[in-house]
Protein backbone atom coordinates (compact mmCIF):
# COMPACT_ATOMS: atom_id res chain seq x y z
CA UNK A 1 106.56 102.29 104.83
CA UNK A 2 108.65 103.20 107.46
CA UNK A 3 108.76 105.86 110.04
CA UNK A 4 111.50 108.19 110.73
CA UNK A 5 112.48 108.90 114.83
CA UNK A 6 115.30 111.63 115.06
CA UNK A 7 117.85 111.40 118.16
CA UNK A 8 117.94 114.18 120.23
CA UNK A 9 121.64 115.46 118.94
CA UNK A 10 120.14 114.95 115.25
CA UNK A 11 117.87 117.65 116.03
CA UNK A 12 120.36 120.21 117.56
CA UNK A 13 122.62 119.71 114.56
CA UNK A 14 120.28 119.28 112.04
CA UNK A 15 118.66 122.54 112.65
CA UNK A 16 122.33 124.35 112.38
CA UNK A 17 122.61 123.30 109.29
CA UNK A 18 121.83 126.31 105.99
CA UNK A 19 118.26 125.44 104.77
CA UNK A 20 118.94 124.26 101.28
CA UNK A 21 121.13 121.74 102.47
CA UNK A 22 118.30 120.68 105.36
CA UNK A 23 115.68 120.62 102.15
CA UNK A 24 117.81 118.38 100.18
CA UNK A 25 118.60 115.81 103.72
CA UNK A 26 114.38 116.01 104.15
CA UNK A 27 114.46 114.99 99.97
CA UNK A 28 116.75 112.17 100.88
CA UNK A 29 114.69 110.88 104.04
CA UNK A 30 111.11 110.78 102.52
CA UNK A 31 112.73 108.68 99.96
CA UNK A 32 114.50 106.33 102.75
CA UNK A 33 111.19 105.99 104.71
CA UNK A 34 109.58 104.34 101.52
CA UNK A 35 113.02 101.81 100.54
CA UNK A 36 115.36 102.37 103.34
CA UNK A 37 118.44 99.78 101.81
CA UNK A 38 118.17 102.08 98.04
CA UNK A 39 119.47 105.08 99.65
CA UNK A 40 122.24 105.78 101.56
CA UNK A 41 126.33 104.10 101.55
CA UNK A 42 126.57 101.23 104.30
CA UNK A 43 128.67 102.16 106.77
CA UNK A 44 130.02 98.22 108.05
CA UNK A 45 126.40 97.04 108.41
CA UNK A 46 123.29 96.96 105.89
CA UNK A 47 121.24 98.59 109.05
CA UNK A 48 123.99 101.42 109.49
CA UNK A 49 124.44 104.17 106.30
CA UNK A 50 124.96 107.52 105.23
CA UNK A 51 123.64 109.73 103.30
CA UNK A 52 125.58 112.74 101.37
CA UNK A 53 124.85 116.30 100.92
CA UNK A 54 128.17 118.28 100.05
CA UNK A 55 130.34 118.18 102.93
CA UNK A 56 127.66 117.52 105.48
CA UNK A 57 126.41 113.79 106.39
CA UNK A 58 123.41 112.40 107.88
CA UNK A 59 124.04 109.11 109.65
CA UNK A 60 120.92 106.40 109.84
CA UNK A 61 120.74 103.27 111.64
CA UNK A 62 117.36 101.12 110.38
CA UNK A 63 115.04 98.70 112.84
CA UNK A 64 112.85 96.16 111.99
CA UNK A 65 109.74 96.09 114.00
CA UNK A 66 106.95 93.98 114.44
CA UNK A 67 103.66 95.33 115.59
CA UNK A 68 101.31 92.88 117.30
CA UNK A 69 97.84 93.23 116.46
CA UNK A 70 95.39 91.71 118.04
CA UNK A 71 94.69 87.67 119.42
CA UNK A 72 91.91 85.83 119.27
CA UNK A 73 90.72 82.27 119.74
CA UNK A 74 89.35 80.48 117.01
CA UNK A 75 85.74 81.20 117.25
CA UNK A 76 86.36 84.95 116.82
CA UNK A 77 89.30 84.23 114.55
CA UNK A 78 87.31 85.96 111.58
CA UNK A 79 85.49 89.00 113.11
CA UNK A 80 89.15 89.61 114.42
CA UNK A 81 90.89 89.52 110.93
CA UNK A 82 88.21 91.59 109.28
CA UNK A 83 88.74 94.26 112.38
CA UNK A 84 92.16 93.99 111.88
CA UNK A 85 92.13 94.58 107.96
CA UNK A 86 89.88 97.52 108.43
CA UNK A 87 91.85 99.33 110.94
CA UNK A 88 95.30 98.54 109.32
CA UNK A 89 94.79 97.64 105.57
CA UNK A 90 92.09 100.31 104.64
């Protein structure tokens, strides 16, 4: 899954915007966070797209990251991974 981050301007024009048409942009997002690349029209680059309500667009730009968990040497190697799969893979 991913997680949304809104831009500052997003925000001021987002919350301009009539409510039904800020429901239906919200519908659209929680469905982007869980397959980003299904939603949306690319806009010159797979990472760049839009999404459509009426006359109004939202514009998203999508990041890969990679979080780095922990290190360990290999004598703790397993305590480590089980830690690790506990915290993050409940």
């Amino acid at each position: 899954m991913y997680e949304l981050s809104e831009t500052p301007e997003f925000r001021k024009q987002f919350a301009k915007l009539e409510r039904e048409i800020r429901r239906r942009f919200q519908k659209q997002l929680r469905k982007v966070i869980q397959v980003p690349f299904s939603m949306g029209r690319p806009l010159g680059s797979p990472n760049f797209r839009e999404l459509r309500q009426g006359v109004f667009r939202l514009y998203y730009q999508t990041k890969v990251i990679i979080l780095i968990l922990n290190v360990s040497d290999k004598d703790t190697q397993q305590e480590v991974i089980d830690l690790i799969r506990r915290k993050y893979f409940h």
